[in-house]
N, C-alpha and C. Protein backbone atom coordinates (compact mmCIF):
# COMPACT_ATOMS: atom_id res chain seq x y z
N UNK A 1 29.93 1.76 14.65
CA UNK A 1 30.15 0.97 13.45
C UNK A 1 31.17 1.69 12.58
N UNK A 2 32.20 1.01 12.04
CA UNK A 2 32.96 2.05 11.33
C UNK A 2 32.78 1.97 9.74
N UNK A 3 32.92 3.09 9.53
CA UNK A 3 32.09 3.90 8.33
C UNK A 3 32.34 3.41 6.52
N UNK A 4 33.42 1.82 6.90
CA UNK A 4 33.60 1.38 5.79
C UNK A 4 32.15 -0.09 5.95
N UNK A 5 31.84 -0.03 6.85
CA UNK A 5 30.94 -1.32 7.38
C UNK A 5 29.06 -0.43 6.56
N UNK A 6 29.17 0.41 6.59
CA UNK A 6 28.06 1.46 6.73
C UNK A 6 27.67 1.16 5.12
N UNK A 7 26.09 0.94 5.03
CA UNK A 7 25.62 0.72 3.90
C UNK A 7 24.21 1.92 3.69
N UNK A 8 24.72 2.99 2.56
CA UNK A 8 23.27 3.93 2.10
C UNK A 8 22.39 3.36 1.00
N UNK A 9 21.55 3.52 1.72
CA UNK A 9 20.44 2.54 0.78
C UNK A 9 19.42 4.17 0.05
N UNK A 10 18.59 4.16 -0.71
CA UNK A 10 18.27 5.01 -1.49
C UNK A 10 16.64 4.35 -0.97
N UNK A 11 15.43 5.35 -0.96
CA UNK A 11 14.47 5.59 -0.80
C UNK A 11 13.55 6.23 -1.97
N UNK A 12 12.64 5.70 -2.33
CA UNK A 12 12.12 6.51 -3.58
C UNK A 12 10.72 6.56 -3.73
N UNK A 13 10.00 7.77 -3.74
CA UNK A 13 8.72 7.56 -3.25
C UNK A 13 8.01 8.41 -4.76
N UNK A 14 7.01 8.47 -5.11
CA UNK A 14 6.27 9.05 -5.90
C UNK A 14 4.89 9.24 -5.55
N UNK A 15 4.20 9.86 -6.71
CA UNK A 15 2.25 10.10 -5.70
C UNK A 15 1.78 8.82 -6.77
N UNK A 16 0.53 8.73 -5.99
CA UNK A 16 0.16 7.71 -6.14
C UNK A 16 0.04 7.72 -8.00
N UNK A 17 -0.70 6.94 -8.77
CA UNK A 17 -0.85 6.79 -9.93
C UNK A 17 -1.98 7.31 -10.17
N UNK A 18 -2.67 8.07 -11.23
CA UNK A 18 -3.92 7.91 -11.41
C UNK A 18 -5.24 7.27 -11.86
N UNK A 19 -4.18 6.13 -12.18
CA UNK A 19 -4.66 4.96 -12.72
C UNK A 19 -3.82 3.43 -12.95
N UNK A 20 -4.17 2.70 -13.31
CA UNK A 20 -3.24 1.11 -13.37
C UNK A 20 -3.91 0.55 -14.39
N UNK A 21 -4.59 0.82 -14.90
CA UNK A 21 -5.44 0.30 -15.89
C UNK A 21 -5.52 0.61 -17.54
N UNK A 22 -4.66 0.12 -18.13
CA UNK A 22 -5.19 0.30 -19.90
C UNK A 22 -5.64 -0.45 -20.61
N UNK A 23 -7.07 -0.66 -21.02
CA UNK A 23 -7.37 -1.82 -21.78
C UNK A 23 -7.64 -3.03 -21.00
N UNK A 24 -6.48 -3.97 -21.54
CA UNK A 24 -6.68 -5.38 -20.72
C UNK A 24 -5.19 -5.72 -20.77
N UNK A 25 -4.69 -4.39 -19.96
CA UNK A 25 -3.23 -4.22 -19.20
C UNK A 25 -3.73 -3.87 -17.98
N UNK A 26 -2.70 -4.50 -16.66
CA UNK A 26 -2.98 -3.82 -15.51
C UNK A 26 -1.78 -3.65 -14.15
N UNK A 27 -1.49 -3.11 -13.45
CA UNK A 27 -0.54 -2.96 -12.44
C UNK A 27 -0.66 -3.26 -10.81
N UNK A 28 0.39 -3.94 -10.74
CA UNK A 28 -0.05 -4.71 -8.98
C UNK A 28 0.91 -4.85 -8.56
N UNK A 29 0.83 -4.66 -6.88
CA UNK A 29 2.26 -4.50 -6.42
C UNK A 29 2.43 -3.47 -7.03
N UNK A 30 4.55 -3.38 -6.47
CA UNK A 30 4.66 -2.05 -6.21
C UNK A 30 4.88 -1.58 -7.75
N UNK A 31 4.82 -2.11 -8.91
CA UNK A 31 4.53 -1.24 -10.06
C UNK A 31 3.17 -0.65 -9.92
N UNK A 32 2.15 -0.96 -9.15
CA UNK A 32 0.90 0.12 -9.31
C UNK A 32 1.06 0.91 -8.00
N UNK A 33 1.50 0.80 -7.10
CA UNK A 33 1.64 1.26 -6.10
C UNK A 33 2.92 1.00 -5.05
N UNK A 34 4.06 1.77 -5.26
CA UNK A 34 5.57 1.24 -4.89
C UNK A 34 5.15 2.37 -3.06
N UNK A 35 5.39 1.13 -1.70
CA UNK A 35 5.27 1.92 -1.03
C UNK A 35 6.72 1.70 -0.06
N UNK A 36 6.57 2.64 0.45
CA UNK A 36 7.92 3.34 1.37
C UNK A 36 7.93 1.85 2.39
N UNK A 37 9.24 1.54 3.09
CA UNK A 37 9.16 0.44 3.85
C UNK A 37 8.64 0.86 5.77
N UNK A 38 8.19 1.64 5.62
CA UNK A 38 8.23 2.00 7.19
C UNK A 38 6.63 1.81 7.56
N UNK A 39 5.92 1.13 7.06
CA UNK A 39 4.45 0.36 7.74
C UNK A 39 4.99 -1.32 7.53
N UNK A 40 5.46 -1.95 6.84
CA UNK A 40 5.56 -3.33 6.16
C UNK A 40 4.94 -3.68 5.65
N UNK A 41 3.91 -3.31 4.81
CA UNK A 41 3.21 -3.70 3.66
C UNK A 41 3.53 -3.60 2.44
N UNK A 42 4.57 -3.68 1.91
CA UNK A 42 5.11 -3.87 0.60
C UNK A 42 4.76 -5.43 0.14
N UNK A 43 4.82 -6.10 0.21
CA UNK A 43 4.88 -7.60 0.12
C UNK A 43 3.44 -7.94 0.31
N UNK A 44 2.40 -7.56 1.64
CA UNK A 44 1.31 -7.85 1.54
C UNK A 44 0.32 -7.38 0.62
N UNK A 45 0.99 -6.33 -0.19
CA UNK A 45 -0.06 -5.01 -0.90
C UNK A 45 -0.11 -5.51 -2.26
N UNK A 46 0.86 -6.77 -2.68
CA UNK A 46 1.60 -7.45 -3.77
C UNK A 46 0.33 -8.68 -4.06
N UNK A 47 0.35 -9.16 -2.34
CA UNK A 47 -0.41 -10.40 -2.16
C UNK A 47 -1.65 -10.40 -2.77
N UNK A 48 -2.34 -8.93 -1.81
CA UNK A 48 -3.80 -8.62 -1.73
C UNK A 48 -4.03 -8.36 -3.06
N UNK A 49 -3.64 -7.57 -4.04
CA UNK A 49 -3.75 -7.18 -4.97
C UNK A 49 -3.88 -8.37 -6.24
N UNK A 50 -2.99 -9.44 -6.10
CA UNK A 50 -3.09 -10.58 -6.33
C UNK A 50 -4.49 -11.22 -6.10
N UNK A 51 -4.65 -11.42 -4.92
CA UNK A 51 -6.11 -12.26 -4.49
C UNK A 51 -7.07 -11.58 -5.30
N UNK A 52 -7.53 -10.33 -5.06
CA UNK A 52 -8.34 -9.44 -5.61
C UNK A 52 -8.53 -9.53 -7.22
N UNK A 53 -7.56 -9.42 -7.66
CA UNK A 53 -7.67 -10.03 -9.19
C UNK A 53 -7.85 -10.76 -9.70
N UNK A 54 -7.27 -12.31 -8.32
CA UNK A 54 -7.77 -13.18 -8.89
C UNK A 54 -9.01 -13.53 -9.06
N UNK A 55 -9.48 -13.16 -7.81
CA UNK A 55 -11.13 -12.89 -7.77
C UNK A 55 -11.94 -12.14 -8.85
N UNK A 56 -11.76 -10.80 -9.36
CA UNK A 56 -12.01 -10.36 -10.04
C UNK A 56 -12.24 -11.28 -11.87
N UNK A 57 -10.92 -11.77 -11.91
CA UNK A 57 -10.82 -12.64 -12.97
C UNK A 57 -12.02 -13.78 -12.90
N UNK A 58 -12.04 -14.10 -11.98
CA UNK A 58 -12.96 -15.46 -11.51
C UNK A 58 -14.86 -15.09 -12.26
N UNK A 59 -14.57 -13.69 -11.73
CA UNK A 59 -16.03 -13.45 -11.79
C UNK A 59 -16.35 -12.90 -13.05
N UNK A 60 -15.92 -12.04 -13.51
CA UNK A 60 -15.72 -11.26 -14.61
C UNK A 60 -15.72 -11.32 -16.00
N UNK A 61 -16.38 -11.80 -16.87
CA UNK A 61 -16.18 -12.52 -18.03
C UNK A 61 -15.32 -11.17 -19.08
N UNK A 62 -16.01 -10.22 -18.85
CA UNK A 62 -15.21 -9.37 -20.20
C UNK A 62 -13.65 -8.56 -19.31
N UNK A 63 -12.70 -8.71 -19.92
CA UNK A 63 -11.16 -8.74 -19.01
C UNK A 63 -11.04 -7.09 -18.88
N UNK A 64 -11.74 -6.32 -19.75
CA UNK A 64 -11.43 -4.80 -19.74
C UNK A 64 -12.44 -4.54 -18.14
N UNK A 65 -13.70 -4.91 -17.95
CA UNK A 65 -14.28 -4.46 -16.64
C UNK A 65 -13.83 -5.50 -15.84
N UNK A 66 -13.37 -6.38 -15.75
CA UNK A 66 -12.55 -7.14 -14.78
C UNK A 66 -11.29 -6.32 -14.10
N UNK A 67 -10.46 -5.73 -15.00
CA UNK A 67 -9.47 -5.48 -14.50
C UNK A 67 -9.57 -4.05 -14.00
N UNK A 68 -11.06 -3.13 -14.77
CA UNK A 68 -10.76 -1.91 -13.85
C UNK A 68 -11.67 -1.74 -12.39
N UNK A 69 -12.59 -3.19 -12.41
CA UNK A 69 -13.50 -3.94 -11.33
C UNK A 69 -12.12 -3.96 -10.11
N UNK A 70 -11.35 -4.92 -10.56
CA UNK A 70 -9.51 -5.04 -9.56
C UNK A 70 -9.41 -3.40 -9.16
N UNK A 71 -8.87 -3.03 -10.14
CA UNK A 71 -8.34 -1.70 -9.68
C UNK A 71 -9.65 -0.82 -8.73
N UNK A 72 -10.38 -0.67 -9.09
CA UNK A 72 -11.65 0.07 -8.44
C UNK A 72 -11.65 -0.22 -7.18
N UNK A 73 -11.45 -1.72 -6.36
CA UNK A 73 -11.64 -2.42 -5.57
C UNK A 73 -10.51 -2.29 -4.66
N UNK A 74 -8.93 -1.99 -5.36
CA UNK A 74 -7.89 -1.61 -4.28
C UNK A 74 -7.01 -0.67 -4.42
N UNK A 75 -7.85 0.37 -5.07
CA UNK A 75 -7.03 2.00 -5.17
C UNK A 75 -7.04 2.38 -3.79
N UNK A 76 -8.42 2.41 -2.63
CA UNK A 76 -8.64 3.44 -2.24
C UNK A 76 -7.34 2.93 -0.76
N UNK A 77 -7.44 1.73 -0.53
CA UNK A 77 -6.76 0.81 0.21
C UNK A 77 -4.96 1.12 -0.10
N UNK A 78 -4.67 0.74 -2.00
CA UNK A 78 -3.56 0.60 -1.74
C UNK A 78 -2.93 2.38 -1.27
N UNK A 79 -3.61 3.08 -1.75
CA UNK A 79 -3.76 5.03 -1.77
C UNK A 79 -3.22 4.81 0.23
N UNK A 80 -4.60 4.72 0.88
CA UNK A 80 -4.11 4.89 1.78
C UNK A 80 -2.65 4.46 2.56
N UNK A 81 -2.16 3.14 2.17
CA UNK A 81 -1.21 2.57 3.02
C UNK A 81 -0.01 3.29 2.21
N UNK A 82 -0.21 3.83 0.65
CA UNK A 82 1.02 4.37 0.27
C UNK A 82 1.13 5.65 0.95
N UNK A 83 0.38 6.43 1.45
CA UNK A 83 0.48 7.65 1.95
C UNK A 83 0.75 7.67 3.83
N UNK A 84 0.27 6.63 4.29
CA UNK A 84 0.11 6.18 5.91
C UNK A 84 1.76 5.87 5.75
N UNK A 85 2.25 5.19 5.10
CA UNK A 85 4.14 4.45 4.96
C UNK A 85 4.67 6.37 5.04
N UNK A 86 4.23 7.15 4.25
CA UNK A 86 4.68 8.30 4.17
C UNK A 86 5.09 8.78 5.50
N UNK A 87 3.73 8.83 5.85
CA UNK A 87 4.05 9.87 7.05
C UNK A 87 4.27 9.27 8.41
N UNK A 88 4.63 7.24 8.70
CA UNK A 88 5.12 7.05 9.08
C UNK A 88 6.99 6.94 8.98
N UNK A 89 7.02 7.56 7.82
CA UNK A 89 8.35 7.69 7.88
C UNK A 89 9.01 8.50 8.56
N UNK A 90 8.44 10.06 8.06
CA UNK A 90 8.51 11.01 8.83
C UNK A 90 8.70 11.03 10.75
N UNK A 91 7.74 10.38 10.82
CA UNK A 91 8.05 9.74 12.26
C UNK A 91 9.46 9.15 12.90
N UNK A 92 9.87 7.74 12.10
CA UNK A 92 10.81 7.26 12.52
C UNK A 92 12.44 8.73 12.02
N UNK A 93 12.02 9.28 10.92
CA UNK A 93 13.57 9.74 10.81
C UNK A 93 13.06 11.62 11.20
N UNK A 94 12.67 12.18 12.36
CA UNK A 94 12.06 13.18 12.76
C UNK A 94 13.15 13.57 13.17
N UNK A 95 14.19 15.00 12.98
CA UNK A 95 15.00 15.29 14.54
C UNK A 95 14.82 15.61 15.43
N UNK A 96 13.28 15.75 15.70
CA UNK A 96 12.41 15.89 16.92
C UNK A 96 10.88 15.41 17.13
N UNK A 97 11.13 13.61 17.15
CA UNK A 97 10.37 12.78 17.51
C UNK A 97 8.83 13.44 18.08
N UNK A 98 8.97 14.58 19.34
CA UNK A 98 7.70 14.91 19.81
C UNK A 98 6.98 15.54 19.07
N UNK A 99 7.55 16.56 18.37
CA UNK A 99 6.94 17.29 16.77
C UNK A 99 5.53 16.09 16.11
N UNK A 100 6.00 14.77 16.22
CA UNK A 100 4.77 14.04 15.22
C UNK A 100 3.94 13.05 16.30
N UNK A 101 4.09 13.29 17.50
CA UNK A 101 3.20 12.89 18.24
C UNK A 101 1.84 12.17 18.06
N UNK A 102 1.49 11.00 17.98
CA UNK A 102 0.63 10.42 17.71
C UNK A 102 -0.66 10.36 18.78
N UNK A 103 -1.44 10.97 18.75
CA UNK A 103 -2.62 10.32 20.20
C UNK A 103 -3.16 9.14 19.97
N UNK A 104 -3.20 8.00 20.48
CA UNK A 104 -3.70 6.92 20.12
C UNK A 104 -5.29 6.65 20.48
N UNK A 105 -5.85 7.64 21.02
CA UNK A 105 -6.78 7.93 20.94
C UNK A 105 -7.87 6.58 21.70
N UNK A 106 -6.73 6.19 22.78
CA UNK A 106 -7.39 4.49 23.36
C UNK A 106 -7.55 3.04 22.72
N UNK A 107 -6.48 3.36 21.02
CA UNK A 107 -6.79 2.56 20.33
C UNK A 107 -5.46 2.14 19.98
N UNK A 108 -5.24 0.92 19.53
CA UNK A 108 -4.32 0.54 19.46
C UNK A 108 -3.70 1.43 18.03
N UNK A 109 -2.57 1.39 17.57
CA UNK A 109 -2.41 2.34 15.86
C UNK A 109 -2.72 1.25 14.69
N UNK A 110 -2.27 0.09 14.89
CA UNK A 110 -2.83 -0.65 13.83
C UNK A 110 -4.83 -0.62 13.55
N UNK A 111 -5.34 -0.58 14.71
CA UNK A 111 -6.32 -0.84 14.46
C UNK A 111 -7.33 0.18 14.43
N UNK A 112 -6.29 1.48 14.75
CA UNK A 112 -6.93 2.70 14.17
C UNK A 112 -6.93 3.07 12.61
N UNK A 113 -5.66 2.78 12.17
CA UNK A 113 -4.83 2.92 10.52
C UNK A 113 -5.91 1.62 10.03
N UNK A 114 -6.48 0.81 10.44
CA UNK A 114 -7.22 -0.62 9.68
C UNK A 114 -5.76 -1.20 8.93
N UNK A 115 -4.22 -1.67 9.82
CA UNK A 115 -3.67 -1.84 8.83
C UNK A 115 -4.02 -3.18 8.50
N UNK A 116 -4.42 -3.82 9.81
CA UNK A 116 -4.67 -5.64 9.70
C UNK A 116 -6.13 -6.35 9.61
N UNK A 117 -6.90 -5.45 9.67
CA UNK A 117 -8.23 -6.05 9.19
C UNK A 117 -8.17 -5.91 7.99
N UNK A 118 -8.08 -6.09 6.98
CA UNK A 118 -8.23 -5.55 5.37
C UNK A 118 -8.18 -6.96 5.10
N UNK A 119 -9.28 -8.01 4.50
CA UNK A 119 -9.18 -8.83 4.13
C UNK A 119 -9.87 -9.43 2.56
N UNK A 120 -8.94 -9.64 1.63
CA UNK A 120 -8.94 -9.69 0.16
C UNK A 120 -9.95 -10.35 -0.18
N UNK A 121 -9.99 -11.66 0.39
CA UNK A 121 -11.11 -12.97 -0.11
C UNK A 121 -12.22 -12.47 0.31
N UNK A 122 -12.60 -11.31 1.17
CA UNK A 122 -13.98 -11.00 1.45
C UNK A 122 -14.21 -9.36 1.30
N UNK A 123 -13.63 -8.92 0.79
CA UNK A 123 -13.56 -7.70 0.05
C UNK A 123 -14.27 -6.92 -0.66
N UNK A 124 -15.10 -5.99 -1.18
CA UNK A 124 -15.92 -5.65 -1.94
C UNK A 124 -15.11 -5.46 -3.18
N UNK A 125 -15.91 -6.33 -4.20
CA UNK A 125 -15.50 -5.92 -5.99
C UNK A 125 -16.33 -5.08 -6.30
């Protein structure tokens, strides 16, 4: 490809938050949790987080334990997939691929990581 065709894109990662919650303010998607693109859950983590609140809202009459009910419900979830994107990154840009060796341990990796069972509408609040 020649090197006027060539596009650097910028990557930006931070630790997780220690919270998303002030009052009856709250953060979803990647303002509460901005994750790296190398699992593809950026967009679904937006969704879920969505459903979950909405749910939360549904049930919840006072909005301050509603919204830290939400958050309570998809820290530990969104935590993991922001940190799993991590160190699948590491993977794809390795200069020595065998270094991060994965054992799959007879299992497929999605369904070791739980990236696709995680389902919002039936979720614990």
């Amino acid at each position: 490809t020649p090197p006027d065709l060539l596009f650097k894109w910028g990557l930006f990662d931070r630790e997780p938050l220690e919270r998303w919650t002030s009052g009856r303010v709250t953060l979803l998607g990647d303002a509460a949790h901005p994750v790296l693109p190398f699992l593809g859950h950026g967009a679904v983590m937006a969704i879920e987080d969505g459903v979950v609140l909405a749910r939360a809202l549904s049930e919840t009459p006072i909005i301050e334990d509603c919204l830290q009910r939400y958050e309570t419900a998809r820290r530990e979830r969104a935590t993991f997939i922001v940190l799993q994107s991590r160190e699948a990154g590491k993977h794809f840009h390795h200069a020595d691929p065998d270094s991060y060796r994965v054992r799959s341990q007879g299992q497929p990796a999605d369904e070791r990581l739980g990236l696709f069972n995680y389902n919002p509408v039936t979720a614990a609040l």
